[in-house]
N, C-alpha and C. Protein backbone atom coordinates (compact mmCIF):
# COMPACT_ATOMS: atom_id res chain seq x y z
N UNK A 1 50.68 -22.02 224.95
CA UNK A 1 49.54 -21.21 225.33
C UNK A 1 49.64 -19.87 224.60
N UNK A 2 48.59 -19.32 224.01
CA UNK A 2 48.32 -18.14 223.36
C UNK A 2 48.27 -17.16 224.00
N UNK A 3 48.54 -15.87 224.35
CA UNK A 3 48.49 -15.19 224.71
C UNK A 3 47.51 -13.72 224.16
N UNK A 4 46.63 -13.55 224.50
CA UNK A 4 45.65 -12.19 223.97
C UNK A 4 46.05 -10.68 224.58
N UNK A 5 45.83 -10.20 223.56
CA UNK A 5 46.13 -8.86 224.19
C UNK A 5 44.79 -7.83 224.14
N UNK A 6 44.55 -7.29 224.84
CA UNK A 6 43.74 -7.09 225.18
C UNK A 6 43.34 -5.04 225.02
N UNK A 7 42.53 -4.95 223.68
CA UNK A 7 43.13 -3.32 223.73
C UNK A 7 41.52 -2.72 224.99
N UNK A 8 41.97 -1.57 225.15
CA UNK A 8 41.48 -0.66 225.50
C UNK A 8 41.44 0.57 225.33
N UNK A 9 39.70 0.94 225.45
CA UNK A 9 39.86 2.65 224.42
C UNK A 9 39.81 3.44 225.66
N UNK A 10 41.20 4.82 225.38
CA UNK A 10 41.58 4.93 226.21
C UNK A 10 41.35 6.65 226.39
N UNK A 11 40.91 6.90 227.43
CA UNK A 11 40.19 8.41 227.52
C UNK A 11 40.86 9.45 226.96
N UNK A 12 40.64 10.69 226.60
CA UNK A 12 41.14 11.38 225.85
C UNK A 12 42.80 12.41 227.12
N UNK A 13 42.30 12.38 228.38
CA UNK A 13 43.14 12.79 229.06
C UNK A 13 44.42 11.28 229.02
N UNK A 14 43.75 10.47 228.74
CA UNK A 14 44.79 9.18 228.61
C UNK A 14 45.94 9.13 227.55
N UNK A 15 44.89 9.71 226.20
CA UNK A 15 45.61 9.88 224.79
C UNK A 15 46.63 11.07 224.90
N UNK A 16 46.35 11.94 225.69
CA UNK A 16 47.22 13.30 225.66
C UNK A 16 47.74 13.04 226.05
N UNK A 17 47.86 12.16 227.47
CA UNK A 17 49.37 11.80 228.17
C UNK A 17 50.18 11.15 227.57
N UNK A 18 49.88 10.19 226.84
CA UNK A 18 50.82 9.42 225.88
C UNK A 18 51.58 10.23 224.83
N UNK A 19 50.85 11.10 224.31
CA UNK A 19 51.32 11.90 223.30
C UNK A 19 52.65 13.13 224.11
N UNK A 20 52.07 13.29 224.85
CA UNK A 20 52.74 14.50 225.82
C UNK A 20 54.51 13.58 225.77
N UNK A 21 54.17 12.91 226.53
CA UNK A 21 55.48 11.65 227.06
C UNK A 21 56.32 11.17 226.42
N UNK A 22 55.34 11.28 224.95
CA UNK A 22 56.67 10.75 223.72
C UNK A 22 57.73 11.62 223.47
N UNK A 23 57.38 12.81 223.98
CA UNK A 23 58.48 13.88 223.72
C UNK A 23 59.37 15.16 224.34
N UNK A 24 59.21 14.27 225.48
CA UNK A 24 60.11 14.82 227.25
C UNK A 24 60.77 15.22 227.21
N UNK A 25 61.74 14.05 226.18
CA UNK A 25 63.68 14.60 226.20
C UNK A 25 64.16 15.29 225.07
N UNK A 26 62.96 15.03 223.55
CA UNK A 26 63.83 15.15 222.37
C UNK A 26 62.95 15.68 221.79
N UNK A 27 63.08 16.42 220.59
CA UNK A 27 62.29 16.98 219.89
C UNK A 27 61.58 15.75 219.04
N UNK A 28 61.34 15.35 218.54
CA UNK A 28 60.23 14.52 217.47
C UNK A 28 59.48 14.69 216.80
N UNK A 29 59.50 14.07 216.18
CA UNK A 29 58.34 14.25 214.53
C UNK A 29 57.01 13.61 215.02
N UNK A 30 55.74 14.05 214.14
CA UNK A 30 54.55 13.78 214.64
C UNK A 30 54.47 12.21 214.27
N UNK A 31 55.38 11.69 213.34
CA UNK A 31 54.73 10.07 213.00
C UNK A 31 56.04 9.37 214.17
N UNK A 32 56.90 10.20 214.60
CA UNK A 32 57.43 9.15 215.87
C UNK A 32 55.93 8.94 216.89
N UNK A 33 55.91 10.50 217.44
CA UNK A 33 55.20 10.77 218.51
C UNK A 33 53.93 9.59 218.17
N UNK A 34 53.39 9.34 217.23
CA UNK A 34 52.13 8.65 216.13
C UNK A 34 52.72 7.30 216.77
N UNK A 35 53.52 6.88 216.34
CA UNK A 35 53.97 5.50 216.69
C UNK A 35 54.29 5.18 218.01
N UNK A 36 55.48 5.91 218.69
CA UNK A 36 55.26 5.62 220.10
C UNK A 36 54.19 5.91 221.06
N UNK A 37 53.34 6.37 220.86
CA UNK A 37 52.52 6.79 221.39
C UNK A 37 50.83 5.58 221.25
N UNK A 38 51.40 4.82 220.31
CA UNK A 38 50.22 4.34 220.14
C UNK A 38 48.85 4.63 219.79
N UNK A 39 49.12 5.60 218.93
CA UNK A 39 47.92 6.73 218.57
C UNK A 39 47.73 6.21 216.72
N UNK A 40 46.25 6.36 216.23
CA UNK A 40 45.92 6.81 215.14
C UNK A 40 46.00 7.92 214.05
N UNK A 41 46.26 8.19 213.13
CA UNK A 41 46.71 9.44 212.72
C UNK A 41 45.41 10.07 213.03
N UNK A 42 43.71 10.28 212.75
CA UNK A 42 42.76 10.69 213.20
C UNK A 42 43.10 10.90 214.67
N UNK A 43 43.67 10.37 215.63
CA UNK A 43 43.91 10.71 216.77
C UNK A 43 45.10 11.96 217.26
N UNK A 44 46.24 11.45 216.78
CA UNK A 44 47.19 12.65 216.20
C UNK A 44 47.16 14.00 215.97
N UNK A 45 46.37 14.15 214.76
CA UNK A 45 45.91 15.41 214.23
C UNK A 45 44.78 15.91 214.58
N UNK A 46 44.02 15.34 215.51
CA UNK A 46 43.46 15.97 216.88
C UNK A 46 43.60 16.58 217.88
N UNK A 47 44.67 15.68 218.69
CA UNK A 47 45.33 15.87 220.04
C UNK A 47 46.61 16.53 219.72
N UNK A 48 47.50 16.89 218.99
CA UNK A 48 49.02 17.31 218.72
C UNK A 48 48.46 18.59 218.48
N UNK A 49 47.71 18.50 218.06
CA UNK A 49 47.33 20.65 217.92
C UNK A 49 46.77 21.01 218.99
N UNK A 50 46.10 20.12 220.08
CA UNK A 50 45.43 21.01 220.73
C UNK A 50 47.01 20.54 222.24
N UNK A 51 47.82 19.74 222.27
CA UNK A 51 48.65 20.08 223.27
C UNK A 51 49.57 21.01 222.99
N UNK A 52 49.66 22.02 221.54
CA UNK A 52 50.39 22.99 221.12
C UNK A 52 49.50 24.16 221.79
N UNK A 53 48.26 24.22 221.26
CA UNK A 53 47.59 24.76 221.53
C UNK A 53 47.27 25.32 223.06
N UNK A 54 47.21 24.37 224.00
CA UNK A 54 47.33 24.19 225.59
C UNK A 54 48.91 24.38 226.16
N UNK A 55 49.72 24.80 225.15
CA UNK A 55 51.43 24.92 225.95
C UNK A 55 51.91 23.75 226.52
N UNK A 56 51.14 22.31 226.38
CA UNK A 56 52.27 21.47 227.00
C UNK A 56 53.08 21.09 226.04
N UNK A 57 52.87 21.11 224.56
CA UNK A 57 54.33 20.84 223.75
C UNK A 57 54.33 22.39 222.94
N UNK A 58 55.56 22.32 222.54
CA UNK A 58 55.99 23.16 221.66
C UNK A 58 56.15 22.45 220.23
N UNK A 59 55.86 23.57 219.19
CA UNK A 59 56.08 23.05 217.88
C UNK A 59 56.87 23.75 216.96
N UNK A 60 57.85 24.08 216.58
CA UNK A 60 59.21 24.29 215.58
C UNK A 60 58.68 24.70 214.38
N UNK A 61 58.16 25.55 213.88
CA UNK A 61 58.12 25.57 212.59
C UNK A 61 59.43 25.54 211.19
N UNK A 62 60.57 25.62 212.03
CA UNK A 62 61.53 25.46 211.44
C UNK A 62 62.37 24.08 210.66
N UNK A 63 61.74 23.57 212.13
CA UNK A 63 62.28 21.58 211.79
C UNK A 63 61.11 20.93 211.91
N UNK A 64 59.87 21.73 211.75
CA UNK A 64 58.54 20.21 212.02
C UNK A 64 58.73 19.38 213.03
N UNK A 65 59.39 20.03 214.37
CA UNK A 65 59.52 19.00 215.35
C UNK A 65 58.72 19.76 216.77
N UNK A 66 58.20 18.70 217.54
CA UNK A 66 57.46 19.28 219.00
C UNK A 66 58.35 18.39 220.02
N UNK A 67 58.55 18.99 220.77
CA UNK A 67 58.88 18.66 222.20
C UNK A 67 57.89 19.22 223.52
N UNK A 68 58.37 18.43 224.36
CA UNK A 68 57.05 18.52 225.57
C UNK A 68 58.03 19.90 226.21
N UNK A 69 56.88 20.84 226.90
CA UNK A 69 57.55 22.16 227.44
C UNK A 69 57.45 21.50 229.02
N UNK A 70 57.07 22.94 229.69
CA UNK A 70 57.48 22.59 231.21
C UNK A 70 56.11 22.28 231.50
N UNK A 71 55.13 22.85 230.88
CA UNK A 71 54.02 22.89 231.36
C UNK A 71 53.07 21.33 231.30
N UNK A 72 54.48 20.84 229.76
CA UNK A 72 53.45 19.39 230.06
C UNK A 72 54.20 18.61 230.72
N UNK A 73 55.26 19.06 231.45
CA UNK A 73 55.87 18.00 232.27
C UNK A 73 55.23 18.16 233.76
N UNK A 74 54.82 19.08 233.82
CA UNK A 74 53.68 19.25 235.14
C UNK A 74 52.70 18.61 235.17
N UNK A 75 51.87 18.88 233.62
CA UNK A 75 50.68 18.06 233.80
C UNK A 75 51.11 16.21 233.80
N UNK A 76 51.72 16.13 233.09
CA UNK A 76 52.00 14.79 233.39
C UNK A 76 52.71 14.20 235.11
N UNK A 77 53.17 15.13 235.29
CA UNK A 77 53.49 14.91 237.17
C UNK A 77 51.92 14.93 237.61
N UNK A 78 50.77 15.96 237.54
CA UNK A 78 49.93 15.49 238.22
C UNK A 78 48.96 14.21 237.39
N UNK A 79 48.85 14.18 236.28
CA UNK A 79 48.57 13.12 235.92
C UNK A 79 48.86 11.56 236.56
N UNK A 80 50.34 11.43 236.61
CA UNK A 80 50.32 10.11 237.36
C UNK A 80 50.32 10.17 238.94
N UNK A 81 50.30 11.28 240.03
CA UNK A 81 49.31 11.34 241.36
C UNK A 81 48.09 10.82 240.72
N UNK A 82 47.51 10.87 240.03
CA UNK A 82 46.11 10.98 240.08
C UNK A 82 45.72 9.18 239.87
N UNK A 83 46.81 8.70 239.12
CA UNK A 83 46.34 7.46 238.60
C UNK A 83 46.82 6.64 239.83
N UNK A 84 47.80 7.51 240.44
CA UNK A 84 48.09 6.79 242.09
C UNK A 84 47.20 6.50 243.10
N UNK A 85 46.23 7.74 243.26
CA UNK A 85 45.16 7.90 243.91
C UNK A 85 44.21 7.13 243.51
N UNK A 86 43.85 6.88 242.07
CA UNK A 86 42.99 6.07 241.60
C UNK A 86 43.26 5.19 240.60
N UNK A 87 43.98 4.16 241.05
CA UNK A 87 44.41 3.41 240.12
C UNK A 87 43.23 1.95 239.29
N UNK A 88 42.21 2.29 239.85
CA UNK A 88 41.26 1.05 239.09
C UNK A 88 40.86 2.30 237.73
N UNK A 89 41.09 3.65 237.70
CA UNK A 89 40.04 3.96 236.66
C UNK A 89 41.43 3.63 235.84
N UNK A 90 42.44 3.53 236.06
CA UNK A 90 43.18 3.73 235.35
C UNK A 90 43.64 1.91 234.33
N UNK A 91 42.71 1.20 234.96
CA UNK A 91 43.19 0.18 234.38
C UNK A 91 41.80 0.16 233.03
């Protein structure tokens, strides 16, 4: 039996969380964050400036690397309450 996978386009507070998450513990490069994250580079170089921009990651100009600050480890704490509370939008 085949198995389908099934994508879904996924809201832009959806895309930031992913992006946010890739980089909790470690600093990272934008084509990790790109890859784990499951993001497009058009998507990327959208959203990675504006969560610099918004203080939930930080960005290094020294090593080209971002890590998530405190502020996006908050938003991502209320982020998943929210998908708790409402977990059909979230599917």
């Amino acid at each position: 039996m085949e198995m389908l996978l099934t994508l879904k386009n996924r809201s832009d507070i959806e895309v930031i969380a992913s992006i946010v998450r890739c980089a909790i513990n470690n600093w990272e490069y934008q084509t990790t964050i790109m890859n784990n994250a499951c993001v497009s580079h058009s998507q990327i170089t959208k959203y990675l400036p504006l969560a610099v921009k918004t203080r939930l990651m930080e960005y290094s100009n020294f090593t080209n690397l971002y890590k998530t600050t405190s502020l996006g480890k908050d938003f991502l704490n209320k982020h998943a309450k929210l998908i708790q509370l409402f977990p059909d939008i979230s599917e």
